[in-house]
C-alpha atoms as a PDB file:
ATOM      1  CA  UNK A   1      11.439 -40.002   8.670  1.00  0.00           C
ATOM      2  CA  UNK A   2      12.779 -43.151   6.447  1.00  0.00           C
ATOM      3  CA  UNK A   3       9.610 -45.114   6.519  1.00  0.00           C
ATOM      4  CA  UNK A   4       6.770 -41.994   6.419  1.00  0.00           C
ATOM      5  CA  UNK A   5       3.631 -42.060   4.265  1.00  0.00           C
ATOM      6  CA  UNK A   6       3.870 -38.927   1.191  1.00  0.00           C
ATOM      7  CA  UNK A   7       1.536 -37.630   3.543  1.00  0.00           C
ATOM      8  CA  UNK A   8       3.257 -37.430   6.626  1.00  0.00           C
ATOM      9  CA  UNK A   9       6.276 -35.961   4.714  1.00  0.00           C
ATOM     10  CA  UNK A  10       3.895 -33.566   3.036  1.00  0.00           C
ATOM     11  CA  UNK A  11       2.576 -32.208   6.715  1.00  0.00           C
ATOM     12  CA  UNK A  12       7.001 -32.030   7.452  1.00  0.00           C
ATOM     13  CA  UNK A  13       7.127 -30.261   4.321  1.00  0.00           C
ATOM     14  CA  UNK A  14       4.434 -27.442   5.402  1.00  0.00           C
ATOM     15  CA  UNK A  15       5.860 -27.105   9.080  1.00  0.00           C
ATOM     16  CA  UNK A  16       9.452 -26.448   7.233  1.00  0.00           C
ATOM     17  CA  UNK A  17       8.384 -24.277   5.037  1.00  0.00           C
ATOM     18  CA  UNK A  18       6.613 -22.203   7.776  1.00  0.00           C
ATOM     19  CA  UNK A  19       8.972 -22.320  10.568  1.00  0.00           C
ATOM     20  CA  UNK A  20      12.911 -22.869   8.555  1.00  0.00           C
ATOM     21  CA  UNK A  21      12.068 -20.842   5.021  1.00  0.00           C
ATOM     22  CA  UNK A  22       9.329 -18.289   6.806  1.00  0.00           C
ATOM     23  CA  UNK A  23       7.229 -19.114   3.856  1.00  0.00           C
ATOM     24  CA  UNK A  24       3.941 -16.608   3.574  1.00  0.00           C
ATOM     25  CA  UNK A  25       0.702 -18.509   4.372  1.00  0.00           C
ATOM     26  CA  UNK A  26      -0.689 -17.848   0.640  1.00  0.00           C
ATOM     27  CA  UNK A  27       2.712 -19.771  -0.543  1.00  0.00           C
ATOM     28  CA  UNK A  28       2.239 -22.381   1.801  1.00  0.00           C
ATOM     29  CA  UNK A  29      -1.456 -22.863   0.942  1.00  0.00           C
ATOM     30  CA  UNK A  30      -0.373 -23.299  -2.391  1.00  0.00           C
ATOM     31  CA  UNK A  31       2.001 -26.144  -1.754  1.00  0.00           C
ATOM     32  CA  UNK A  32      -0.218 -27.968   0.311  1.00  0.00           C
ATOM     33  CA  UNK A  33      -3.306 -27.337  -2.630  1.00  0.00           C
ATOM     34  CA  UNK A  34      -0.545 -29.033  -5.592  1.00  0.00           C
ATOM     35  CA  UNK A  35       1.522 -31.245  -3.770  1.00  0.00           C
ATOM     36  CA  UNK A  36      -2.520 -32.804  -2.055  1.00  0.00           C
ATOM     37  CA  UNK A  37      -3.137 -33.028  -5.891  1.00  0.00           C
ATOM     38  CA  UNK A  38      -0.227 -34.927  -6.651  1.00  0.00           C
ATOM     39  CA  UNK A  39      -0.353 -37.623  -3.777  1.00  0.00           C
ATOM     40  CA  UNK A  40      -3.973 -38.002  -4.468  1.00  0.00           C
ATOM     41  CA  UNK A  41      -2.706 -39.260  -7.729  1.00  0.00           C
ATOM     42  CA  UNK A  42      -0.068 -41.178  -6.245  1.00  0.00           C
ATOM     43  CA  UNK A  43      -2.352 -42.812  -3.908  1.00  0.00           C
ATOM     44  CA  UNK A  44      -4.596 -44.070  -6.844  1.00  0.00           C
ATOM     45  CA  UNK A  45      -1.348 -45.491  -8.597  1.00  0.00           C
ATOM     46  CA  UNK A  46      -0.711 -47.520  -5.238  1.00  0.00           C
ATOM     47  CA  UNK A  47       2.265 -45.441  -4.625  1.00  0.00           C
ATOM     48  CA  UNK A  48       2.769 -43.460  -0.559  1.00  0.00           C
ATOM     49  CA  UNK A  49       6.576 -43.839  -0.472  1.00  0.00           C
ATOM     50  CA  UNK A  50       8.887 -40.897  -1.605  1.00  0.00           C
ATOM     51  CA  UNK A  51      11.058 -44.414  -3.248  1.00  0.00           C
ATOM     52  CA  UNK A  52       8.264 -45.057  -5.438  1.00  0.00           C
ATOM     53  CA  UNK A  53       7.973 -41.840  -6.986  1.00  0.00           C
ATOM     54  CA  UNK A  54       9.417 -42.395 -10.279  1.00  0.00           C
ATOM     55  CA  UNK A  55       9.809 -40.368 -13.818  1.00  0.00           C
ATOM     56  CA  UNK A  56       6.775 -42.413 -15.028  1.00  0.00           C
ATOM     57  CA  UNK A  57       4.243 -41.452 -12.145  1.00  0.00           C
ATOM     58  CA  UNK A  58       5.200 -37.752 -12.899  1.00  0.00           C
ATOM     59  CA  UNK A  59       5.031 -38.072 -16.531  1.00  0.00           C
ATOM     60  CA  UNK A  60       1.649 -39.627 -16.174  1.00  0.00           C
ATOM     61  CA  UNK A  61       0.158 -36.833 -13.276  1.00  0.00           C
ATOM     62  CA  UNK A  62       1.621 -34.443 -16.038  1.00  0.00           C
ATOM     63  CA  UNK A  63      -0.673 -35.731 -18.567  1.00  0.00           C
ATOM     64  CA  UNK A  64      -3.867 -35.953 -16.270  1.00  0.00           C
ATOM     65  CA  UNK A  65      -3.238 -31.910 -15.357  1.00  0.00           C
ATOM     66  CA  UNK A  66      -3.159 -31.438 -19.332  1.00  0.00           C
ATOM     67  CA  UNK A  67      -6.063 -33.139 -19.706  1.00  0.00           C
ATOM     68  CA  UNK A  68      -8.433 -31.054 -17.856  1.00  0.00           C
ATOM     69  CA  UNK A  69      -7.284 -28.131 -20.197  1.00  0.00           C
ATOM     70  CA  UNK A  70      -4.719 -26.569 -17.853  1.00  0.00           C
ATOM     71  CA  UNK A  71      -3.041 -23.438 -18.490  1.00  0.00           C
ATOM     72  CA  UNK A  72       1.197 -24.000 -19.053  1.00  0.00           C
ATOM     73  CA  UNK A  73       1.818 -21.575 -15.773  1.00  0.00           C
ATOM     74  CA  UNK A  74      -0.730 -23.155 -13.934  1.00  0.00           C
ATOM     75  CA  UNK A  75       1.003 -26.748 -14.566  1.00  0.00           C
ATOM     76  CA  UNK A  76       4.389 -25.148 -13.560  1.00  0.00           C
ATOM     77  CA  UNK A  77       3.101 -24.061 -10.197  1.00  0.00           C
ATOM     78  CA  UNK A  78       1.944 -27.974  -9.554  1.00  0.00           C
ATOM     79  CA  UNK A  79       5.665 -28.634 -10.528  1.00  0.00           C
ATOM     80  CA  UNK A  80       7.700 -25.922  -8.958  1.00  0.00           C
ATOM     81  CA  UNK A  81       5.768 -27.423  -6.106  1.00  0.00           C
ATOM     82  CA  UNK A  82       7.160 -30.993  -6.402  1.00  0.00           C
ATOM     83  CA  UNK A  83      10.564 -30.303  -6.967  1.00  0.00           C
ATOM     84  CA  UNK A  84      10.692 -28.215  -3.625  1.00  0.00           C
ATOM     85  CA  UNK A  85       9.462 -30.874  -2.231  1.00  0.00           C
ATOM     86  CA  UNK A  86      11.750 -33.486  -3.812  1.00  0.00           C
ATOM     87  CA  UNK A  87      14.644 -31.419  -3.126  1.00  0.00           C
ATOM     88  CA  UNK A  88      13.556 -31.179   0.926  1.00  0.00           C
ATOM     89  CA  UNK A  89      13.618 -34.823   0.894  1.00  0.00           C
ATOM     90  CA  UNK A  90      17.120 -35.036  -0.640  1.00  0.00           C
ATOM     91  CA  UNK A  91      17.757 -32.354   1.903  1.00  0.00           C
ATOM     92  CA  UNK A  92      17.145 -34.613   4.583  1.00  0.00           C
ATOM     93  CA  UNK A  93      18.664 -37.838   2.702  1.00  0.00           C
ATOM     94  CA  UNK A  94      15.106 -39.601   2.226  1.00  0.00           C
ATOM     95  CA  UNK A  95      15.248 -41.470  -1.232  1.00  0.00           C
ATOM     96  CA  UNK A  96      13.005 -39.845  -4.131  1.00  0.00           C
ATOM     97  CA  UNK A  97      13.032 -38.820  -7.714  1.00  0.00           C
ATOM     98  CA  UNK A  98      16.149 -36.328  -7.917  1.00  0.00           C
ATOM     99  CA  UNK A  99      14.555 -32.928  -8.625  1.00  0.00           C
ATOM    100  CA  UNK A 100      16.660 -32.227 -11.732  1.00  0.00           C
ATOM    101  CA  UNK A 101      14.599 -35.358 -13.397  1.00  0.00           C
ATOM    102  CA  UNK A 102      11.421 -32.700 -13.429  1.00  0.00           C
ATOM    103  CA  UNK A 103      11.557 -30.208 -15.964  1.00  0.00           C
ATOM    104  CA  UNK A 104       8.826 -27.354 -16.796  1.00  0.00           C
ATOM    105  CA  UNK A 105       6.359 -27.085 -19.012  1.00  0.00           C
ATOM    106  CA  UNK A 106       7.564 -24.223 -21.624  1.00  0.00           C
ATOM    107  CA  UNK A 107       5.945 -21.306 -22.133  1.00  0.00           C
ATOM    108  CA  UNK A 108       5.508 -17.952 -24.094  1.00  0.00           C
ATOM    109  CA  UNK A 109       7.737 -15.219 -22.848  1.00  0.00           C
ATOM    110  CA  UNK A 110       5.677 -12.654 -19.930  1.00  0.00           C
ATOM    111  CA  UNK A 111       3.683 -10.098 -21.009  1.00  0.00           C
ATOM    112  CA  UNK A 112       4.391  -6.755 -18.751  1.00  0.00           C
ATOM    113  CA  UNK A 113       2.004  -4.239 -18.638  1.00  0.00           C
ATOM    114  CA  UNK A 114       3.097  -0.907 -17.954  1.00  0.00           C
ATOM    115  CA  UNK A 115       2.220   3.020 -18.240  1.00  0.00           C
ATOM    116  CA  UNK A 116       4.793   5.064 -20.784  1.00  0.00           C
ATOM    117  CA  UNK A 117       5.608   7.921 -19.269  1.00  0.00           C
ATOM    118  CA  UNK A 118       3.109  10.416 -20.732  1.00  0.00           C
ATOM    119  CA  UNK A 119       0.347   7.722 -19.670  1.00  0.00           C
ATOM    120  CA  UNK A 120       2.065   7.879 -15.849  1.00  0.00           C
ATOM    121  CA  UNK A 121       2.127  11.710 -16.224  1.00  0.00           C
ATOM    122  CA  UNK A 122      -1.893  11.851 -16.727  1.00  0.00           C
ATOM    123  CA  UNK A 123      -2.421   9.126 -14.124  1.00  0.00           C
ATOM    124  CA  UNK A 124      -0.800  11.075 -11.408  1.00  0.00           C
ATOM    125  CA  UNK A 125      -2.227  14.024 -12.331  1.00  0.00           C
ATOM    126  CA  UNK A 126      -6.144  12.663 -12.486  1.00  0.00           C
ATOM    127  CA  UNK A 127      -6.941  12.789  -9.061  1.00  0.00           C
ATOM    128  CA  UNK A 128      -9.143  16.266  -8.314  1.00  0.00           C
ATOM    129  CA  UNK A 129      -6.593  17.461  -4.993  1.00  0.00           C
ATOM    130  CA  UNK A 130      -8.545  19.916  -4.400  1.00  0.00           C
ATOM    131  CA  UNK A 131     -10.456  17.169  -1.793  1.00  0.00           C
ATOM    132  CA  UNK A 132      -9.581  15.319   0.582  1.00  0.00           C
ATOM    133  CA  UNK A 133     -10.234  12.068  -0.966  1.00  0.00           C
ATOM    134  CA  UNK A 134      -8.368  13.348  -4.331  1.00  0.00           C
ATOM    135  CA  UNK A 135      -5.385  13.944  -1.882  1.00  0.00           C
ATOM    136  CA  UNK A 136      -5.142  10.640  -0.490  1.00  0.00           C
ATOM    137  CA  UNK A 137      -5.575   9.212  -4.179  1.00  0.00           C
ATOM    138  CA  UNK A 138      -2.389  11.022  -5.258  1.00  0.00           C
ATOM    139  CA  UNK A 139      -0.331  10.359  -2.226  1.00  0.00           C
ATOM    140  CA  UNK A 140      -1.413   6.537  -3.055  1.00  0.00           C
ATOM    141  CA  UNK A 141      -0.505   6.773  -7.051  1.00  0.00           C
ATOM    142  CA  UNK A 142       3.054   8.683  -6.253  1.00  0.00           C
ATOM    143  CA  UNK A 143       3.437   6.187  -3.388  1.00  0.00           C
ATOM    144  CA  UNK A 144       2.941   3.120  -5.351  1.00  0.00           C
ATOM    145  CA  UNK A 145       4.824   4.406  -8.713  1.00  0.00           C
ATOM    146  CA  UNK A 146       8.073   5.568  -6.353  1.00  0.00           C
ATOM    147  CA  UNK A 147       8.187   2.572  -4.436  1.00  0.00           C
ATOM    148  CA  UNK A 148       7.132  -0.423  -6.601  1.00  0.00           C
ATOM    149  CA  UNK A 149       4.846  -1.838  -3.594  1.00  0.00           C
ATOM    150  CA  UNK A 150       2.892  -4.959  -4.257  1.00  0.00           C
ATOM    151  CA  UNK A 151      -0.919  -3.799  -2.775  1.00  0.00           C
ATOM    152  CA  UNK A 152      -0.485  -6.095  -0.331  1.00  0.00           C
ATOM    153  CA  UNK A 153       2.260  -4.259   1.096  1.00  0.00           C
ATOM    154  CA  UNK A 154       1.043  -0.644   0.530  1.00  0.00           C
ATOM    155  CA  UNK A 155      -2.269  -1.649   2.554  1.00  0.00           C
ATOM    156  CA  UNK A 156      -0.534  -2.857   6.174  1.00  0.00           C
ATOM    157  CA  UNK A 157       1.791   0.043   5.805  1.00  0.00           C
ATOM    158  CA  UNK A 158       1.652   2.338   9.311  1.00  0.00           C
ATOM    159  CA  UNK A 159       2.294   5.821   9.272  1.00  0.00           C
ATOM    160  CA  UNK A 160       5.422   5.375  11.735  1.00  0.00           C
ATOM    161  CA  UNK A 161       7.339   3.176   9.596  1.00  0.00           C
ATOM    162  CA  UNK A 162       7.498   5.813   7.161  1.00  0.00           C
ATOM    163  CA  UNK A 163      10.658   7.910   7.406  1.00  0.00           C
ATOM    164  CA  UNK A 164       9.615  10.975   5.658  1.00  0.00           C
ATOM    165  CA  UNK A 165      12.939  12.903   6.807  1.00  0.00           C
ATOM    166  CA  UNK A 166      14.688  10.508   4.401  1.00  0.00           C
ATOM    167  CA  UNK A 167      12.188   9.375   1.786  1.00  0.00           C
ATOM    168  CA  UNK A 168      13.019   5.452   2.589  1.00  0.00           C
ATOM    169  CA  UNK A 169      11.220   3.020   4.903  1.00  0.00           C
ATOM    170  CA  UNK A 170      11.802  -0.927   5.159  1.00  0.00           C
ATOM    171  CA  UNK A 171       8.874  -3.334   4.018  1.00  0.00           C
ATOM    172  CA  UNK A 172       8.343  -6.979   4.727  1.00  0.00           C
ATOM    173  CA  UNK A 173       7.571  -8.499   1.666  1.00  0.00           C
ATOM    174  CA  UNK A 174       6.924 -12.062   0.083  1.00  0.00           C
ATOM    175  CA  UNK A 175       8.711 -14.603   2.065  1.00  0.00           C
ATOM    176  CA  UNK A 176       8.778 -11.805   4.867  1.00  0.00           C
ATOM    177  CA  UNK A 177      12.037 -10.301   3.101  1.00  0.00           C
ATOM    178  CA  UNK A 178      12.745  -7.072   4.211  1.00  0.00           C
ATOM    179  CA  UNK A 179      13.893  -4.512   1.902  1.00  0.00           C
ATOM    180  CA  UNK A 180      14.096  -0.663   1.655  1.00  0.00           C
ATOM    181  CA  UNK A 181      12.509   1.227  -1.115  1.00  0.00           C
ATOM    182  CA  UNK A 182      12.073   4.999  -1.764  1.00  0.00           C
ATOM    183  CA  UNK A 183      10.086   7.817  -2.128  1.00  0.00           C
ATOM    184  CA  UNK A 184      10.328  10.763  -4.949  1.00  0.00           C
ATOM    185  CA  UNK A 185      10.819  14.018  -4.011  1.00  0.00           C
ATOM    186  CA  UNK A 186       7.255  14.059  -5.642  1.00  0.00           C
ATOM    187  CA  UNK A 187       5.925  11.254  -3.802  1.00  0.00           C
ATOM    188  CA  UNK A 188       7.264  12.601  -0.401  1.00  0.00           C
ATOM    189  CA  UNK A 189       5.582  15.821  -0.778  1.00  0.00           C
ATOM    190  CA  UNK A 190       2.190  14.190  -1.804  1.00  0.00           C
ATOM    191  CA  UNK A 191       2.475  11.902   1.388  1.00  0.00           C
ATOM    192  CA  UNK A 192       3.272  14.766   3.841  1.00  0.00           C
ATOM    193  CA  UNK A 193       0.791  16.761   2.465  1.00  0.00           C
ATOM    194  CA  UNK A 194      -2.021  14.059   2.730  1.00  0.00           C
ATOM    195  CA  UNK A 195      -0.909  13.161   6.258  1.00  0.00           C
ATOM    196  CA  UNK A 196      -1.045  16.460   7.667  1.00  0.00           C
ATOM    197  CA  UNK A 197      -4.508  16.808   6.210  1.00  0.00           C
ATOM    198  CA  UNK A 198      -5.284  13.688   8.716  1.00  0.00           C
ATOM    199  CA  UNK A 199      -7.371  14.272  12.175  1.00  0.00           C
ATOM    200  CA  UNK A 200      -7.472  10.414  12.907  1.00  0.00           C
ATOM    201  CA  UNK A 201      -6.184   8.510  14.915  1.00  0.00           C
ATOM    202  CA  UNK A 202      -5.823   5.604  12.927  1.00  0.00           C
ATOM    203  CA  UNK A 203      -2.608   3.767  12.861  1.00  0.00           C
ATOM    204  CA  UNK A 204      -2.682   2.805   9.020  1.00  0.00           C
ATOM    205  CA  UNK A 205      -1.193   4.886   6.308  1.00  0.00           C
ATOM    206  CA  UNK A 206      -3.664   5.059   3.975  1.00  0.00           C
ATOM    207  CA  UNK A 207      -7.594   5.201   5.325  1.00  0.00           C
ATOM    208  CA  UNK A 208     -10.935   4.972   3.627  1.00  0.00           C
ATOM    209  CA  UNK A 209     -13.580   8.056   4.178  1.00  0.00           C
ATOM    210  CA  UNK A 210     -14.830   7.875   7.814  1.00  0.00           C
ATOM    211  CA  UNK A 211     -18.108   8.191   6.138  1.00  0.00           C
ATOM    212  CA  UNK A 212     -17.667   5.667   3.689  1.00  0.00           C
ATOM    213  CA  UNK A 213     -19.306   2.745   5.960  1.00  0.00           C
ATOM    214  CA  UNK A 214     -22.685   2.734   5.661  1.00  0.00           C
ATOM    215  CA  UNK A 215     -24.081   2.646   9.850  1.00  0.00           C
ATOM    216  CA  UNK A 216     -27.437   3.531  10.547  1.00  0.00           C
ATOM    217  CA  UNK A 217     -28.527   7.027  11.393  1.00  0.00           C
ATOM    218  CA  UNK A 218     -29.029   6.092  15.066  1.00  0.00           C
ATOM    219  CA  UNK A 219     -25.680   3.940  15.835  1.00  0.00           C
ATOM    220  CA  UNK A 220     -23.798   6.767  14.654  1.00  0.00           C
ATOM    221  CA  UNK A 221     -25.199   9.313  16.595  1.00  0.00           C
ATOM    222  CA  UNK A 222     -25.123   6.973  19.876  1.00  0.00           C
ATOM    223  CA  UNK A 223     -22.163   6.733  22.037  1.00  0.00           C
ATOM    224  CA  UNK A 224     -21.966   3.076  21.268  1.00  0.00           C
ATOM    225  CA  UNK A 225     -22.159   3.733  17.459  1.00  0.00           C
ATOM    226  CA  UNK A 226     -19.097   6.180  18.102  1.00  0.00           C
ATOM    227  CA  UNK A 227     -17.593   3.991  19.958  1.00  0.00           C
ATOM    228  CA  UNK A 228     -17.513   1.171  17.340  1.00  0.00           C
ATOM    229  CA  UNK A 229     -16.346   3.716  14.698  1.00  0.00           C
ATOM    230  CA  UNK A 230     -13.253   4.544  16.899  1.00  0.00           C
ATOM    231  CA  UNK A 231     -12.270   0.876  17.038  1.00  0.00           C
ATOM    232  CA  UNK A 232     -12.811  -0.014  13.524  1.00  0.00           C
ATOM    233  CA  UNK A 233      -9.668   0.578  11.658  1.00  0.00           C
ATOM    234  CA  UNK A 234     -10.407   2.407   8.811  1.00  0.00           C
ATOM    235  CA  UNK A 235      -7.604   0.940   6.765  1.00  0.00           C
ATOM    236  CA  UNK A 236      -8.247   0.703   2.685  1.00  0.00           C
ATOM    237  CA  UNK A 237      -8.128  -2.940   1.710  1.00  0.00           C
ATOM    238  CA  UNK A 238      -6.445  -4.304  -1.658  1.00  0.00           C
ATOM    239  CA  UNK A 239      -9.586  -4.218  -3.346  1.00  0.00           C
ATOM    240  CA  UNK A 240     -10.347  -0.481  -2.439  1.00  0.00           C
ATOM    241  CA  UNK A 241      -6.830   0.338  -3.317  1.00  0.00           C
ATOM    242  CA  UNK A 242      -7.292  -1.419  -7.008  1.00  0.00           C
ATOM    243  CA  UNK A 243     -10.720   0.605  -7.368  1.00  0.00           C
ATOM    244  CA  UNK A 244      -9.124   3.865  -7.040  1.00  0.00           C
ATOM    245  CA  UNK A 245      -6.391   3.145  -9.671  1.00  0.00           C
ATOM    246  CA  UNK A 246      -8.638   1.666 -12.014  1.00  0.00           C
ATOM    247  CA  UNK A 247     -11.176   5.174 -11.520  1.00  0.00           C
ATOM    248  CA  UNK A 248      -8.137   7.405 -12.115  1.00  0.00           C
ATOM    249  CA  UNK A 249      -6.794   5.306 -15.418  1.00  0.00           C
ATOM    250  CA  UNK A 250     -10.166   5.848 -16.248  1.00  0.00           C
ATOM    251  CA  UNK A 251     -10.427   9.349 -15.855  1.00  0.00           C
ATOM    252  CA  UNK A 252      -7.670   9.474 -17.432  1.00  0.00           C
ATOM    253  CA  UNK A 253      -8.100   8.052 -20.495  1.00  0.00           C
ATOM    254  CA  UNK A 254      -5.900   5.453 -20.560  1.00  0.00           C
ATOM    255  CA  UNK A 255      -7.503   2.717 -22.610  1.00  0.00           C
ATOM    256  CA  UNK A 256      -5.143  -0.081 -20.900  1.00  0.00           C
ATOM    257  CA  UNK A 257      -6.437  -2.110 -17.837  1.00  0.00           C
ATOM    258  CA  UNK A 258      -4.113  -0.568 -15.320  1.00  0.00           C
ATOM    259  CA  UNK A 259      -3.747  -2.377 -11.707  1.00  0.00           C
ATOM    260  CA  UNK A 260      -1.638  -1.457  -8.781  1.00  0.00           C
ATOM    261  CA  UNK A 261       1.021  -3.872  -9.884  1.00  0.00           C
ATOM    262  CA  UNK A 262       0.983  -2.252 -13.466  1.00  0.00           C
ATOM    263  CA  UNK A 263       2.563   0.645 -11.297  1.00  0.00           C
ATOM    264  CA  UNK A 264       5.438  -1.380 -10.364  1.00  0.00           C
ATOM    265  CA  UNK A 265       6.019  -2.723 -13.817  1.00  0.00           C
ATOM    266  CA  UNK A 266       6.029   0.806 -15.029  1.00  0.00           C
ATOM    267  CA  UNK A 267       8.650   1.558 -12.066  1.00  0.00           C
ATOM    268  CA  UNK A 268      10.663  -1.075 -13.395  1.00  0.00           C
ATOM    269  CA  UNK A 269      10.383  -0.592 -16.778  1.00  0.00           C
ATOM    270  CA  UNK A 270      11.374   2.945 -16.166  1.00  0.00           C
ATOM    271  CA  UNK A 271      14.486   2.384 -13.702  1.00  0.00           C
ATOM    272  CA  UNK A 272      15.905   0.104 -16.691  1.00  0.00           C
ATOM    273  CA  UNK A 273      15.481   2.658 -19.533  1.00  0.00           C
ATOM    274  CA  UNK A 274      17.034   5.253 -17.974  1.00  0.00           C
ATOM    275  CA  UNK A 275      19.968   3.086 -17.003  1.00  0.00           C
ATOM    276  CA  UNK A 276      19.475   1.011 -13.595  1.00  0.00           C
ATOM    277  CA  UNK A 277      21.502  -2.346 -13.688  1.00  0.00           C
ATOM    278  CA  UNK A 278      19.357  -4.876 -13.205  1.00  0.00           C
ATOM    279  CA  UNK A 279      20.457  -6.257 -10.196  1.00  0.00           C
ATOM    280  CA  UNK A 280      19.829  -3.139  -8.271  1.00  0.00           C
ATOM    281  CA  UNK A 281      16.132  -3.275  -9.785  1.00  0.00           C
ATOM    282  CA  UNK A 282      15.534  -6.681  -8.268  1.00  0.00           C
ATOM    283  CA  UNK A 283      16.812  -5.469  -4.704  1.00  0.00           C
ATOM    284  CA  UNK A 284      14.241  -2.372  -5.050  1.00  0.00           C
ATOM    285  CA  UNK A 285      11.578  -4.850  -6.283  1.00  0.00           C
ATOM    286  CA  UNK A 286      12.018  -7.388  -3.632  1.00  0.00           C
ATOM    287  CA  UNK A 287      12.632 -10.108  -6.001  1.00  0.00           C
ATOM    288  CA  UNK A 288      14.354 -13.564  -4.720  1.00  0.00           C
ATOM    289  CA  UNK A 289      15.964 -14.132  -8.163  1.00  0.00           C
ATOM    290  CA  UNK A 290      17.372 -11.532 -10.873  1.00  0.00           C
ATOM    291  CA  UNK A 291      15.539 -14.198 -13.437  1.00  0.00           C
ATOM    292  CA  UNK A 292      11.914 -12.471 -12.095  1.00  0.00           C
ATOM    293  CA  UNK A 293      13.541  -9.360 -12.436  1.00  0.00           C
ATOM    294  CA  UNK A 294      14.690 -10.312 -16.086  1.00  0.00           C
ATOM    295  CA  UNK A 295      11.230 -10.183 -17.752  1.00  0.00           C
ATOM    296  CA  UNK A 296      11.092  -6.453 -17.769  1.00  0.00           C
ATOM    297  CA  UNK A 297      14.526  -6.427 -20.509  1.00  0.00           C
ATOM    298  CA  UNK A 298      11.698  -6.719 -23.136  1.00  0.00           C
ATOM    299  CA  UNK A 299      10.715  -3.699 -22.801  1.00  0.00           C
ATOM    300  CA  UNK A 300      14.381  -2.059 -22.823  1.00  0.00           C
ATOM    301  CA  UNK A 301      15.421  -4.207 -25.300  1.00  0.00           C
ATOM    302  CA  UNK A 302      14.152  -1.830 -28.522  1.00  0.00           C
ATOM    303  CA  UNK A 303      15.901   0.854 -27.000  1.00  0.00           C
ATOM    304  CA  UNK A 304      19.245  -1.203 -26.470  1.00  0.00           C
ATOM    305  CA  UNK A 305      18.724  -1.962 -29.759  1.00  0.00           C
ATOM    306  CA  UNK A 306      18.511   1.901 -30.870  1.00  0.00           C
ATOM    307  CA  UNK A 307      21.848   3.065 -28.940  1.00  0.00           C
ATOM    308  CA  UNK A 308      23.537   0.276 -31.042  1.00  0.00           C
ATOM    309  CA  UNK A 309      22.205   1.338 -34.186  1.00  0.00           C
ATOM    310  CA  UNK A 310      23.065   4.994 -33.373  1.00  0.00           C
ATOM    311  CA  UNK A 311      26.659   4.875 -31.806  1.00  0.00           C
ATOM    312  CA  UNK A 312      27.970   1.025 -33.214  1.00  0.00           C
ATOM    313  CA  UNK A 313      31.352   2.371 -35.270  1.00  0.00           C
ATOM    314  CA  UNK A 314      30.289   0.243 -38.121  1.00  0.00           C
ATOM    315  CA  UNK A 315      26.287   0.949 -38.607  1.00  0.00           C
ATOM    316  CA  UNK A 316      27.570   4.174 -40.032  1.00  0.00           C
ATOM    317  CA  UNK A 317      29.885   2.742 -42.579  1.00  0.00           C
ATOM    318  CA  UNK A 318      28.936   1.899 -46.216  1.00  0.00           C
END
């Protein structure tokens, strides 16, 4: 591996990342999409040895991604790249740049959006249960705001991995991390009862309106047409599942944009305020490091700052 091309070490990079870290594609897309960028450059500068990658070529690669108007995160990710890739090179003792010589770009603290409680309150409530689609909308909101779910993970949920006898089930997430999160007394109910209204046989837990796909008059009444429709999985896709929150904050009348994810900021957001540590938050989260967790303290900050006021021995003294 001594005398590889940046290339060739960028293709041993990839397979690592798929096969030793179990990397998600997306993530390893990504890597391949910066760390392309950065050898491109490295190529121009006559550089395609991981011993000629100095503090200088980085500085200057740094400058060209500022240049075309960049945003700060958006030059991290090209970094965070590179120094995972630096460090698998020290891993397997190939001379480089050490990764600690690469610092990033900083940046104004996160902004978390999230629901206050009376806004969650009229969210849930919103969907008209009375139908069947207004039943699968609420099992989806209580699901989402009980179990801080990414979309992603809420939409290849199957019914049998849900243990509704406990109100828990385990989830692959990023990475493919398994954790366990958990449903609400609340969120159980609206899940059994929107699974008993089911007469599918569809594996998925959630499912768009049988209806919903436009076929033409004759397919559907053919025995092919049927056919097809009993194949088809009728599984809602991230994009569906981000419609029907957006329709319900709008019915609503919440005036913020509210997304799925805004859901599991407003999970964490209300774990902490009521008391959760924070390390127990990033385990029900699925977070790799308590600093992702971290961002939410904003937000229970204020009220931190209120129990100190209210109960410090001194704040009462003159």
């Amino acid at each position: 591996m001594y005398d590889m091309d940046l290339s060739t070490l960028l293709r041993k990079f990839l397979e690592d990342c798929e096969l030793e870290r179990g990397h998600s594609p997306r993530t390893i897309a990504n890597y391949e999409h910066y760390l392309g960028r950065f050898i491109e450059f490295a190529y121009e500068q006559k550089i395609d040895k991981p011993a000629e990658i100095t503090l200088d070529l980085v500085r200057n690669w740094r400058l060209t991604l500022h240049r075309q108007n960049l945003k700060i995160n958006t030059l991290n990710y090209h970094l965070i790249a590179l120094r995972s890739f630096l460090k698998y090179l020290a891993k397997h003792d190939i001379e480089s740049l050490p990764v600690e010589k690469i610092e990033l770009a900083d940046q104004e603290g996160r902004q978390i959006a999230f629901l206050e409680a009376e806004e969650i309150e009229r969210l849930l409530a919103a969907p008209d249960v009375q139908l069947p689609r207004g039943l699968r909308d609420r099992a989806i909101l209580e699901t989402l705001f009980s179990t801080g779910l990414r979309v992603s993970e809420l939409v290849a949920m199957d019914r049998a991995q849900v243990n509704l006898d406990r109100g828990e089930f385990g989830v692959r997430g990023k990475g493919g991390k398994v954790r366990v999160v958990f449903l609400s007394e609340p969120a159980k109910e609206w899940l059994i009862r929107y699974l008993n209204s089911r007469h599918d046989n569809d594996q998925a837990l959630f499912i768009r309106s049988q209806m919903s796909k436009k076929i033409p008059h004759d397919q559907f009444h053919s025995t092919s047409g049927k056919a097809r429709m009993e194949k088809e999985s009728l599984r809602l896709t991230a994009r569906q599942i981000e419609r029907i929150v957006q329709a319900h904050a709008a019915a609503a009348g919440i005036v913020k944009r509210v997304h799925p994810h805004v859901l599991r900021h407003s999970l964490a957001t209300d774990l902490l305020q009521n008391g959760a540590d924070l390390r127990s938050v990033q385990e029900i989260l699925g977070h790799a490091s308590v600093t992702t967790t971290q961002v939410y303290t904003h937000v229970t900050n204020p009220r931190l700052k209120e129990v100190h006021q209210a109960f410090h021995r001194r704040q009462n003294k003159s």
